[in-house]
PDB file of N, CA and C in Angstrom:
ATOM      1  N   UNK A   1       7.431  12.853  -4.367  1.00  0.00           N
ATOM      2  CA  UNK A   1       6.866  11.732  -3.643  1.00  0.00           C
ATOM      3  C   UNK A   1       7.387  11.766  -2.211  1.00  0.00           C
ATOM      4  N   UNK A   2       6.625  11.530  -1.319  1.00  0.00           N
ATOM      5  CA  UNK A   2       6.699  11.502   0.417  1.00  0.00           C
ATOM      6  C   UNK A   2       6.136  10.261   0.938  1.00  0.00           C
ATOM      7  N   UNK A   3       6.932   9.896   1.730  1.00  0.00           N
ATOM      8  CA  UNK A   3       6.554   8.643   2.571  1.00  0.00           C
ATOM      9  C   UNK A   3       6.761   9.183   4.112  1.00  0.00           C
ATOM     10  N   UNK A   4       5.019   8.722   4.187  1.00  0.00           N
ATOM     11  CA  UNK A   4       5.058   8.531   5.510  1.00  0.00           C
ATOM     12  C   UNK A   4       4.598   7.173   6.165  1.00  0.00           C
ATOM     13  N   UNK A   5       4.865   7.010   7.488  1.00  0.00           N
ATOM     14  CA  UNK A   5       4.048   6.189   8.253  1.00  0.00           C
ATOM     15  C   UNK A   5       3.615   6.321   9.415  1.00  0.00           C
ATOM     16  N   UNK A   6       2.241   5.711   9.451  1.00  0.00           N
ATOM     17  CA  UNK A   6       1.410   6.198  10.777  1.00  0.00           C
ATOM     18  C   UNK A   6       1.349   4.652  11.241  1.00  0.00           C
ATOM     19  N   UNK A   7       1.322   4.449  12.485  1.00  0.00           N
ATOM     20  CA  UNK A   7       1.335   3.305  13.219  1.00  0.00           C
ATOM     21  C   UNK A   7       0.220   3.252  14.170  1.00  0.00           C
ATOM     22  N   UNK A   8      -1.061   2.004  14.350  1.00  0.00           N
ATOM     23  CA  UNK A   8      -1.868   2.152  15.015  1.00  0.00           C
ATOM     24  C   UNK A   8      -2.262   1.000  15.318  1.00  0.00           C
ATOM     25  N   UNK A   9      -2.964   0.601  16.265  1.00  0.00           N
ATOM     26  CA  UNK A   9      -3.606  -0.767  16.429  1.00  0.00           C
ATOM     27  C   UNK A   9      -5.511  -0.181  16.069  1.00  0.00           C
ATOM     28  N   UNK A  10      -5.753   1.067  16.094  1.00  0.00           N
ATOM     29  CA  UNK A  10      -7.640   1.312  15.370  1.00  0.00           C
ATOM     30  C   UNK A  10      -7.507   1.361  14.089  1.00  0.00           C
ATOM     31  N   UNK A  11      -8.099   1.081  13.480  1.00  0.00           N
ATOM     32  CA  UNK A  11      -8.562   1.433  12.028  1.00  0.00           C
ATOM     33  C   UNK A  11      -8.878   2.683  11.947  1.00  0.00           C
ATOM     34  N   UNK A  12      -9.958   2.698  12.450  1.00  0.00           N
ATOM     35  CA  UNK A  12     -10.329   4.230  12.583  1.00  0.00           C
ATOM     36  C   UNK A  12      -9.773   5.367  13.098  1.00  0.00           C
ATOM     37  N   UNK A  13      -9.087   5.496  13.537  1.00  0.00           N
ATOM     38  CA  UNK A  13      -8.290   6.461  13.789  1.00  0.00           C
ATOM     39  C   UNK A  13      -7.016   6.453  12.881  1.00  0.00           C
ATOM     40  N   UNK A  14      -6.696   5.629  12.528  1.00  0.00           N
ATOM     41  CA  UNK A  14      -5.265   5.738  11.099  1.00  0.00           C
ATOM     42  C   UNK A  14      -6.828   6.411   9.415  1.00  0.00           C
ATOM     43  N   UNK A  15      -7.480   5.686   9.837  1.00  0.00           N
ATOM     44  CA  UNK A  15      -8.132   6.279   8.474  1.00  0.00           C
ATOM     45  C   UNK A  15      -8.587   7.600   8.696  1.00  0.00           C
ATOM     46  N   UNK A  16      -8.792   7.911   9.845  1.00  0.00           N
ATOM     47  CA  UNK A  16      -9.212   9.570  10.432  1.00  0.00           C
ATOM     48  C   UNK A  16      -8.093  10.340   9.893  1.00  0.00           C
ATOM     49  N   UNK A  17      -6.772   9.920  10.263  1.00  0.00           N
ATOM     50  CA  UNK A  17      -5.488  10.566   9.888  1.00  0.00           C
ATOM     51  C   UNK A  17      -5.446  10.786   8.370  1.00  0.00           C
ATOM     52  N   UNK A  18      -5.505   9.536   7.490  1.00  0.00           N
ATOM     53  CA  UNK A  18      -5.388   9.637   6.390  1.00  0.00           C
ATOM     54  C   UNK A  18      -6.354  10.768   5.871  1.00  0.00           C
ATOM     55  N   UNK A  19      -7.595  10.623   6.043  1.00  0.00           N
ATOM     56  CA  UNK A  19      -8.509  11.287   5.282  1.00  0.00           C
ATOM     57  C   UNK A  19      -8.388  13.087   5.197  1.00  0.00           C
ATOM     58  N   UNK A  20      -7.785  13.352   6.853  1.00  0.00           N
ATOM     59  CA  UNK A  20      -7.132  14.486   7.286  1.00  0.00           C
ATOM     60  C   UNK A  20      -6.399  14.715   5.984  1.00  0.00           C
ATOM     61  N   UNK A  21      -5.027  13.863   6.126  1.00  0.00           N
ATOM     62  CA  UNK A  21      -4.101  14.096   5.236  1.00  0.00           C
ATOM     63  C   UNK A  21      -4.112  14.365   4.096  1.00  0.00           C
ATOM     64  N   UNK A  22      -5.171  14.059   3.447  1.00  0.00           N
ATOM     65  CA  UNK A  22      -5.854  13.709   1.842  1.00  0.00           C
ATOM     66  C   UNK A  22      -6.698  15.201   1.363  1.00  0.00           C
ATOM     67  N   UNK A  23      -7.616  14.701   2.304  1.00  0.00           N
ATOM     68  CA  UNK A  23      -8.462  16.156   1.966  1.00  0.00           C
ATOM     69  C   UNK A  23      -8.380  17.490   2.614  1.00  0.00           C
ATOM     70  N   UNK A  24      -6.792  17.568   3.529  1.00  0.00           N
ATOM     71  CA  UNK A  24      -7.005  18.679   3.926  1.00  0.00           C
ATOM     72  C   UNK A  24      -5.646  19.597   3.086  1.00  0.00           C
ATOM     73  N   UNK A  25      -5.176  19.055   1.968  1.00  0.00           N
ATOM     74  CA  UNK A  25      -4.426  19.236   1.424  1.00  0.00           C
ATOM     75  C   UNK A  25      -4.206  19.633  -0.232  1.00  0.00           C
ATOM     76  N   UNK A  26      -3.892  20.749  -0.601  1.00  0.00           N
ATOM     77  CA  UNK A  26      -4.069  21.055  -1.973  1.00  0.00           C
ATOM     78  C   UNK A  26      -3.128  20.168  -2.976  1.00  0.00           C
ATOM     79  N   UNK A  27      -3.771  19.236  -3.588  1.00  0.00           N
ATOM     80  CA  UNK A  27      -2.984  18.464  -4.617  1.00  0.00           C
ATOM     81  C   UNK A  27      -2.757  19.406  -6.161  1.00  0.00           C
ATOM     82  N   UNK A  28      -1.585  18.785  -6.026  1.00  0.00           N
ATOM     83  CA  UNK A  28      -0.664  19.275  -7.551  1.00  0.00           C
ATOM     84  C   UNK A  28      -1.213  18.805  -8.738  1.00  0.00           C
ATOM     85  N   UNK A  29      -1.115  17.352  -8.624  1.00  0.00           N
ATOM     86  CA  UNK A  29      -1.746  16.538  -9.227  1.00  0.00           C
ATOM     87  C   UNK A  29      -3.187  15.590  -9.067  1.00  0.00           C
ATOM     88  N   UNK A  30      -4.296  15.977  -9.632  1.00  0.00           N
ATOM     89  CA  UNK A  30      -5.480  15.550  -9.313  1.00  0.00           C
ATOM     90  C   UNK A  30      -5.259  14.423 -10.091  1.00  0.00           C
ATOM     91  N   UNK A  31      -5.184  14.012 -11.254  1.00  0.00           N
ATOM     92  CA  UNK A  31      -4.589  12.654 -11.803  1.00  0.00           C
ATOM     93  C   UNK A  31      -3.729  11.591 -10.917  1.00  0.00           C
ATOM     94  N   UNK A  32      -3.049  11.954 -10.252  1.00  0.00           N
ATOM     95  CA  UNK A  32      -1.372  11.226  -9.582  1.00  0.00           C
ATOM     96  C   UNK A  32      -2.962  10.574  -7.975  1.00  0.00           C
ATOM     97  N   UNK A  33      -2.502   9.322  -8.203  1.00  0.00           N
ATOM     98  CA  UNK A  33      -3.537   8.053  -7.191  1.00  0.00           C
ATOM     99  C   UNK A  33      -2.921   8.391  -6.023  1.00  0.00           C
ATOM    100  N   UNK A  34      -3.188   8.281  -4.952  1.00  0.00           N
ATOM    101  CA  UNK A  34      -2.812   8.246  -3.269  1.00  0.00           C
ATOM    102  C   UNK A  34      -2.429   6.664  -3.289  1.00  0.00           C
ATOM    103  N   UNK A  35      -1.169   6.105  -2.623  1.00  0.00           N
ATOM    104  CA  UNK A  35      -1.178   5.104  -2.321  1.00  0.00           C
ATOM    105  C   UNK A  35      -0.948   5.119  -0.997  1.00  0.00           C
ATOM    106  N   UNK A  36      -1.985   3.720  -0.415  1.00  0.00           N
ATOM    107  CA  UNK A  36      -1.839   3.313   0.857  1.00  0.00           C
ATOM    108  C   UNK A  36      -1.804   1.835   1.163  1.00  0.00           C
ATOM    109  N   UNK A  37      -0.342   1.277   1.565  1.00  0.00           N
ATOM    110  CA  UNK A  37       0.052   0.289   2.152  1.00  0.00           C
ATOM    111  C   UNK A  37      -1.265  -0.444   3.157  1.00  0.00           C
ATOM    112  N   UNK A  38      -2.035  -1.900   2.398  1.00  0.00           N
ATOM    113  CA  UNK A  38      -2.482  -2.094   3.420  1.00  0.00           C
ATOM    114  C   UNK A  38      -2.013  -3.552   3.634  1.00  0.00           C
ATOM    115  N   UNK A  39      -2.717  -4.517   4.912  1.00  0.00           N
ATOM    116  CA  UNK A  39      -2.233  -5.226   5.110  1.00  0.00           C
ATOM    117  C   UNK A  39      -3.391  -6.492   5.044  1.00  0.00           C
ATOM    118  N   UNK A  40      -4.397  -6.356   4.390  1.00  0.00           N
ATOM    119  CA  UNK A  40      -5.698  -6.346   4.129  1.00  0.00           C
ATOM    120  C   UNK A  40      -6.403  -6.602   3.025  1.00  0.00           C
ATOM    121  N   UNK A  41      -7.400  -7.629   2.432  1.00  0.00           N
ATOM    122  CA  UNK A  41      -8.358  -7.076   1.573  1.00  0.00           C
ATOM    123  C   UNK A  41      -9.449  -5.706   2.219  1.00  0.00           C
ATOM    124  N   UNK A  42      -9.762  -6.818   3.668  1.00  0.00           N
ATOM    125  CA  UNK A  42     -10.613  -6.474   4.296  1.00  0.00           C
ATOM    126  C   UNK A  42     -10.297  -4.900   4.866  1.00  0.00           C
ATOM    127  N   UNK A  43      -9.092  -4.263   5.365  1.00  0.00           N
ATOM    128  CA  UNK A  43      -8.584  -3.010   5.122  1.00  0.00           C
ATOM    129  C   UNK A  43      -8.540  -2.297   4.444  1.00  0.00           C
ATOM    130  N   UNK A  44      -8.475  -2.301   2.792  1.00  0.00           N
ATOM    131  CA  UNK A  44      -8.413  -1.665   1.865  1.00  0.00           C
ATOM    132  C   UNK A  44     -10.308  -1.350   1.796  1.00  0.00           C
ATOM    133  N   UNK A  45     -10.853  -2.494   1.866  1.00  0.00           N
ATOM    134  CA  UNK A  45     -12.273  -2.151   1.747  1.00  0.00           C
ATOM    135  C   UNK A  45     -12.958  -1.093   3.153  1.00  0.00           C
ATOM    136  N   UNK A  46     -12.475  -1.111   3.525  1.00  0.00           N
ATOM    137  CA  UNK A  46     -13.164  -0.313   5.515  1.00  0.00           C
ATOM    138  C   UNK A  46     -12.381   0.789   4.966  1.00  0.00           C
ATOM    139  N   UNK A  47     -10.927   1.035   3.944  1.00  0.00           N
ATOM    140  CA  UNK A  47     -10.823   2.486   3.824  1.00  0.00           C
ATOM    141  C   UNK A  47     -11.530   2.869   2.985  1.00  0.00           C
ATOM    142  N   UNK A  48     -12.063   2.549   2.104  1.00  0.00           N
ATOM    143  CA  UNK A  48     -12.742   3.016   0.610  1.00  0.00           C
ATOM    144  C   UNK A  48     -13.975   3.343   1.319  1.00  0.00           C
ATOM    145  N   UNK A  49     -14.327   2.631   2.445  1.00  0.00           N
ATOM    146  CA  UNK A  49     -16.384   2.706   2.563  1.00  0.00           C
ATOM    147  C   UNK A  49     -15.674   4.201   3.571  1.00  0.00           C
ATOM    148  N   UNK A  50     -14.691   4.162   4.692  1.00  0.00           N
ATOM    149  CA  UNK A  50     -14.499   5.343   5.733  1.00  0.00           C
ATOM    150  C   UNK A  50     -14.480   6.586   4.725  1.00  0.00           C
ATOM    151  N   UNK A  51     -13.661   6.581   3.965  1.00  0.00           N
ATOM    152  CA  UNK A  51     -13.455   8.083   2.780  1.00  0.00           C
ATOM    153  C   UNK A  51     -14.645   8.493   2.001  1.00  0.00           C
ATOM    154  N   UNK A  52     -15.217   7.053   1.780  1.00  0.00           N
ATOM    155  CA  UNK A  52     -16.596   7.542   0.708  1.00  0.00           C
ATOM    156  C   UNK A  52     -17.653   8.005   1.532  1.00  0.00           C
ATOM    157  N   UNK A  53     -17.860   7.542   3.225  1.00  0.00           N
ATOM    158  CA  UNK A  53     -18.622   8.196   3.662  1.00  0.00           C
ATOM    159  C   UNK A  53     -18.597   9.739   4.494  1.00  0.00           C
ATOM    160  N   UNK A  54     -17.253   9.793   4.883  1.00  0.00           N
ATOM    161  CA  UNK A  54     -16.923  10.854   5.098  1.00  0.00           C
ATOM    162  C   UNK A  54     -16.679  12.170   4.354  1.00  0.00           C
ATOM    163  N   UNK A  55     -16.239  11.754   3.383  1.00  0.00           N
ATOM    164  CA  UNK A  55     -15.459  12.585   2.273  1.00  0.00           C
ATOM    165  C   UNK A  55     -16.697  12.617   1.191  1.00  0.00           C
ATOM    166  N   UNK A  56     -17.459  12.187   0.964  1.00  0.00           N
ATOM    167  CA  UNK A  56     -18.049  11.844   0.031  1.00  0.00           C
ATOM    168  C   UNK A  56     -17.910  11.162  -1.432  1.00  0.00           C
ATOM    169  N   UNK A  57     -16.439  10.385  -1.275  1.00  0.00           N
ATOM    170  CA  UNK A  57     -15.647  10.053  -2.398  1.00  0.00           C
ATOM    171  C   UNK A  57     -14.636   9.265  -1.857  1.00  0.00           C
ATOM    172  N   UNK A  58     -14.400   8.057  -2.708  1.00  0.00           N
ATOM    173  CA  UNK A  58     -13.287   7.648  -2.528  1.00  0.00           C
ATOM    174  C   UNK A  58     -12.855   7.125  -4.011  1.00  0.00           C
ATOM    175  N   UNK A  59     -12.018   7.748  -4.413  1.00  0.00           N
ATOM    176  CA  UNK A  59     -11.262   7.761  -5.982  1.00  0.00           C
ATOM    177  C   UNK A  59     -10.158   7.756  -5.880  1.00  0.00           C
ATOM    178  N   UNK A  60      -9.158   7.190  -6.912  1.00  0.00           N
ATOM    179  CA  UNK A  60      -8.166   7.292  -6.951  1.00  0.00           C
ATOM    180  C   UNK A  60      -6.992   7.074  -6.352  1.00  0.00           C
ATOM    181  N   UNK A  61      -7.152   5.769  -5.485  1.00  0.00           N
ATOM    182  CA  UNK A  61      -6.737   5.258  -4.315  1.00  0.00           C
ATOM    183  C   UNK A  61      -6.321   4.133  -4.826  1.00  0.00           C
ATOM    184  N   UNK A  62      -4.755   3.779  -4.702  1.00  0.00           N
ATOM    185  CA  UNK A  62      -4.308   2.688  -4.751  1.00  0.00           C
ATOM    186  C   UNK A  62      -3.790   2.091  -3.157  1.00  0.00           C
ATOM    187  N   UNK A  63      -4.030   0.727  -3.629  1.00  0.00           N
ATOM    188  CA  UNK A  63      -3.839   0.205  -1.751  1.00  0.00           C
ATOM    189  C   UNK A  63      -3.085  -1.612  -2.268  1.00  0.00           C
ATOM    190  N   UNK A  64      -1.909  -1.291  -2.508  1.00  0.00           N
ATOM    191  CA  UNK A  64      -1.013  -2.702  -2.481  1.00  0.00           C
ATOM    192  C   UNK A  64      -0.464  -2.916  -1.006  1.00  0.00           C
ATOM    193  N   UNK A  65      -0.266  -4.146  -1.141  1.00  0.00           N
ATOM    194  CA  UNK A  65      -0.049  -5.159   0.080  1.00  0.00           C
ATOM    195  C   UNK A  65       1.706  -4.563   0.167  1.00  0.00           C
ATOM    196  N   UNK A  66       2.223  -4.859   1.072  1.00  0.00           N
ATOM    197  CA  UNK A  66       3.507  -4.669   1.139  1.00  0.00           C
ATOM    198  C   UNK A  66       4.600  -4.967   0.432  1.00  0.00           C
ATOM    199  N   UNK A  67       4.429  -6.553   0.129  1.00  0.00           N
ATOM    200  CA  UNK A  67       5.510  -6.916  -0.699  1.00  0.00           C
ATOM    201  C   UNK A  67       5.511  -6.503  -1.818  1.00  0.00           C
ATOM    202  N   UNK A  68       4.307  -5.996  -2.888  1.00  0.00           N
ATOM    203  CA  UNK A  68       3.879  -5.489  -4.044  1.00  0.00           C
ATOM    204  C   UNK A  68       4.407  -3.912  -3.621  1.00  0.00           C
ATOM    205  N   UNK A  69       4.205  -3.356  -2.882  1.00  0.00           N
ATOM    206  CA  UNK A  69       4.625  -2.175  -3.083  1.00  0.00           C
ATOM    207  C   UNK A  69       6.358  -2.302  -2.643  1.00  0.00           C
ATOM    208  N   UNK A  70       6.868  -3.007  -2.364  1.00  0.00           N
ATOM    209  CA  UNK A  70       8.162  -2.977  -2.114  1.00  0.00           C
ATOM    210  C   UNK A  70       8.685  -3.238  -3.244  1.00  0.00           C
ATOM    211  N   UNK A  71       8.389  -4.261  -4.283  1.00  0.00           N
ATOM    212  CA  UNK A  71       8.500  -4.687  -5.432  1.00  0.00           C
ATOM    213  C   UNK A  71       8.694  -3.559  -6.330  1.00  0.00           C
ATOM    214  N   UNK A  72       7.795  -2.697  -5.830  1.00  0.00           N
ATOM    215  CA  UNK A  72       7.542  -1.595  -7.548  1.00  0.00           C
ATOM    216  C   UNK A  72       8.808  -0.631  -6.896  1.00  0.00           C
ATOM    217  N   UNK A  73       8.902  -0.468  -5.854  1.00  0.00           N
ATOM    218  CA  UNK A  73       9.994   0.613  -5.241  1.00  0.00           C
ATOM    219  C   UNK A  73      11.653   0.331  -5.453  1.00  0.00           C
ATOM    220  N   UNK A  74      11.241  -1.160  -5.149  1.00  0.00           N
ATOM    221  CA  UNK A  74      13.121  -1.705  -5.787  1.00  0.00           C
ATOM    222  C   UNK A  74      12.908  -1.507  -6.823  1.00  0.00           C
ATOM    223  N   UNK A  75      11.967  -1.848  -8.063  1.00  0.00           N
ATOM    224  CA  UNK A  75      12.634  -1.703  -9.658  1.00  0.00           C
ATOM    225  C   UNK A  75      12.772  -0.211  -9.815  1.00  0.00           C
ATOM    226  N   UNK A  76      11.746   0.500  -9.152  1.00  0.00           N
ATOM    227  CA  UNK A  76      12.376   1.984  -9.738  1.00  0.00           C
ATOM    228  C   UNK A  76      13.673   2.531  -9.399  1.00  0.00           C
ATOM    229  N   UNK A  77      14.299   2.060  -8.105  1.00  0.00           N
ATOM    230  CA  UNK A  77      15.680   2.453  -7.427  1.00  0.00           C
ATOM    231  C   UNK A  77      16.370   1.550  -8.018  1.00  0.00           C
ATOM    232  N   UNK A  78      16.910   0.404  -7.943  1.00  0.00           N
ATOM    233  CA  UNK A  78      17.660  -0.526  -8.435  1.00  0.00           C
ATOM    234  C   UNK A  78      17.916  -0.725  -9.548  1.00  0.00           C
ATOM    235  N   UNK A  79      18.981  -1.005 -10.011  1.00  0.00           N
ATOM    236  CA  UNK A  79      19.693  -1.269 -11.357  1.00  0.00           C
ATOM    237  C   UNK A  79      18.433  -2.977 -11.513  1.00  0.00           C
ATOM    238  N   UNK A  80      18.795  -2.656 -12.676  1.00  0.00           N
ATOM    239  CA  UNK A  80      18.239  -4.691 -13.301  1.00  0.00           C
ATOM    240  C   UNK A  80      18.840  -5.606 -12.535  1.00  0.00           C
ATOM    241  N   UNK A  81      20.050  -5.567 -12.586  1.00  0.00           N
ATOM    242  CA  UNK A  81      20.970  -6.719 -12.045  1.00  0.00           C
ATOM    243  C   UNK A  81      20.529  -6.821 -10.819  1.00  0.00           C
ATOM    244  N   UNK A  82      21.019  -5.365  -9.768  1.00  0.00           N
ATOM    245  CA  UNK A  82      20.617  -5.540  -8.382  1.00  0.00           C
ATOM    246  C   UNK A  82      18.821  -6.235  -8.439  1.00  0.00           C
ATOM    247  N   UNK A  83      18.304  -5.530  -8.902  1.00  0.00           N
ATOM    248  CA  UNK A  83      16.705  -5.840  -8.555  1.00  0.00           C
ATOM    249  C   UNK A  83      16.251  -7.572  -9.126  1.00  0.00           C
ATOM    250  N   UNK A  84      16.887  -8.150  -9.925  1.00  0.00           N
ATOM    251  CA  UNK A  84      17.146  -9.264  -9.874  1.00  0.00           C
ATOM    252  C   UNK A  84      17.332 -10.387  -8.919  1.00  0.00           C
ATOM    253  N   UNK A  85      18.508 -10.313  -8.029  1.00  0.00           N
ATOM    254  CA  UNK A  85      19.053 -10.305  -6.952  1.00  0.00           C
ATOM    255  C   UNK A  85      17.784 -10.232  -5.857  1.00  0.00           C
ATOM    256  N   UNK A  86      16.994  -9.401  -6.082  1.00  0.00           N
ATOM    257  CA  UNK A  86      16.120  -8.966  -4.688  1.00  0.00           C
ATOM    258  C   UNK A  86      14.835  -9.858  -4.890  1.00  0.00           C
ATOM    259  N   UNK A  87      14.885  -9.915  -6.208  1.00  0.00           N
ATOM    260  CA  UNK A  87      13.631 -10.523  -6.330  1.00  0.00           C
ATOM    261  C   UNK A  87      13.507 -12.026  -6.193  1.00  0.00           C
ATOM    262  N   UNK A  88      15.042 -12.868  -6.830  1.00  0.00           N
ATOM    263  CA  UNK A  88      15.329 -14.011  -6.440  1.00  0.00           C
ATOM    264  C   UNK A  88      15.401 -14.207  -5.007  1.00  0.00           C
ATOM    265  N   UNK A  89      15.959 -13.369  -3.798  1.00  0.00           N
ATOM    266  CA  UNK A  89      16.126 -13.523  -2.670  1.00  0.00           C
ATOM    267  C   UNK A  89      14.659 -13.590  -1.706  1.00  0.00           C
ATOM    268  N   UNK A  90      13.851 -12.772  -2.429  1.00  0.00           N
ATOM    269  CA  UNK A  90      12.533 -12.458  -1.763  1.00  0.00           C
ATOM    270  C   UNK A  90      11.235 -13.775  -2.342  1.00  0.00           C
ATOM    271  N   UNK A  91      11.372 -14.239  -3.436  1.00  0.00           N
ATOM    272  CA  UNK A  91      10.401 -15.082  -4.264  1.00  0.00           C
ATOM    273  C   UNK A  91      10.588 -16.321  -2.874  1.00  0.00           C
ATOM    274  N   UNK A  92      11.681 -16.675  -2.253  1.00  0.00           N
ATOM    275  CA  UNK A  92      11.098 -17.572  -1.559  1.00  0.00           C
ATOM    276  C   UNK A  92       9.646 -17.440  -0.212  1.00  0.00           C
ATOM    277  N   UNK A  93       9.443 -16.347  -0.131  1.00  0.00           N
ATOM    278  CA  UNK A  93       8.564 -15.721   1.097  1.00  0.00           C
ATOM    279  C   UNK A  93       7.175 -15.276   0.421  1.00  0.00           C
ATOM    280  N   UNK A  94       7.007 -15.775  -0.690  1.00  0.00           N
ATOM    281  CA  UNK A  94       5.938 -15.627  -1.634  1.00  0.00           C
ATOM    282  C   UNK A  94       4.929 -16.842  -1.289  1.00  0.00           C
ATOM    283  N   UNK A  95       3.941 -16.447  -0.840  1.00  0.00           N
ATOM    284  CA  UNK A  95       2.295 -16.656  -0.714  1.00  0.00           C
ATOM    285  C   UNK A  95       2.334 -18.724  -1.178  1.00  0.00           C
ATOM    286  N   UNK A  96       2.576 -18.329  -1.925  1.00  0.00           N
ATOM    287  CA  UNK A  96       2.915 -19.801  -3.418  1.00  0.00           C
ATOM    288  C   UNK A  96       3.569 -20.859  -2.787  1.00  0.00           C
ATOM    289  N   UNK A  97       4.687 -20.275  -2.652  1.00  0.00           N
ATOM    290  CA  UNK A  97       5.930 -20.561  -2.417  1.00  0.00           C
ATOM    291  C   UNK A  97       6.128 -21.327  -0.877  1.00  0.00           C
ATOM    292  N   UNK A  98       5.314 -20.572   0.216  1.00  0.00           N
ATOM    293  CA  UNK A  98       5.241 -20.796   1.759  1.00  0.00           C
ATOM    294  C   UNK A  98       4.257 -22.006   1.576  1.00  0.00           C
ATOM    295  N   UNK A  99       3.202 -21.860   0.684  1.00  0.00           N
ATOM    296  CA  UNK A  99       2.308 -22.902   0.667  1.00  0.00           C
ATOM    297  C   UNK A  99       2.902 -24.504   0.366  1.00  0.00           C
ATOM    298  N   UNK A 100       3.620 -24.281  -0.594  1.00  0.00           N
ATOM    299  CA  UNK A 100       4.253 -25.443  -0.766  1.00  0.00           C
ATOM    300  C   UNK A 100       5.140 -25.907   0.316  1.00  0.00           C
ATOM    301  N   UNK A 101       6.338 -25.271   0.997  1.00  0.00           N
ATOM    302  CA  UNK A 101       6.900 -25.607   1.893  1.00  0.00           C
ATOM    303  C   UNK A 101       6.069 -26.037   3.368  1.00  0.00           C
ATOM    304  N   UNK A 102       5.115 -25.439   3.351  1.00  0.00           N
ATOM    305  CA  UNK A 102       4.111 -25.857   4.794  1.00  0.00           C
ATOM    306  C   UNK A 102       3.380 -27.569   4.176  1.00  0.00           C
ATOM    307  N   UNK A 103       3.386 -27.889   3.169  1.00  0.00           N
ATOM    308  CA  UNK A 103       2.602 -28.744   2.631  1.00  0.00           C
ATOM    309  C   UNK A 103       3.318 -30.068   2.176  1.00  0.00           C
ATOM    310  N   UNK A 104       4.696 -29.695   2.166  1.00  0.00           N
ATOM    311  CA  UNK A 104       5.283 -30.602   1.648  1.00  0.00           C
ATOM    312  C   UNK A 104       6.109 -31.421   3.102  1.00  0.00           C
TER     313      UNK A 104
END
């Protein structure tokens, strides 16, 4: 597994990159999903239509929001206990959670 990050203010040109990255590259695993960090419904959807029209396909693409993918990355690194800890510390900055405090 490799992490990268590309930083952009176009859409189109970070999805130009990606698609580069994707299809110009021999995968190991045709099963194993691409994940891409978005920040977006509306992002995740403009990448699926950019790949499917370019590429002729867009499969196998996972696209979680940040805190969800940060989530799955602490439990795989972190002990229980620690990841506990992270998750109690972080649940206050939760969607839910902000709503109530702006409301109350």
């Amino acid at each position: 597994m490799s992490l990268k990050f590309f930083a952009g203010n176009r859409l189109e040109e970070l999805a130009a990159i990606f698609r580069e990255q994707v299809f110009n590259r021999a995968s190991t695993d045709i099963f194993k999903p691409e994940t891409v960090v978005v920040q977006t419904r509306g992002m995740e959807l403009y990448l699926r239509k950019f790949l499917a029209q370019e590429g002729g396909i867009s499969a196998n693409l996972e696209t979680p929001f940040l805190n969800r993918f940060l989530t799955v990355v602490m439990q795989a690194f972190l002990d229980k206990e620690s990841f506990e800890r992270f998750k109690n510390a972080t649940e206050q900055y939760q969607p839910e959670t902000l709503k109530w405090h702006i409301y109350s």
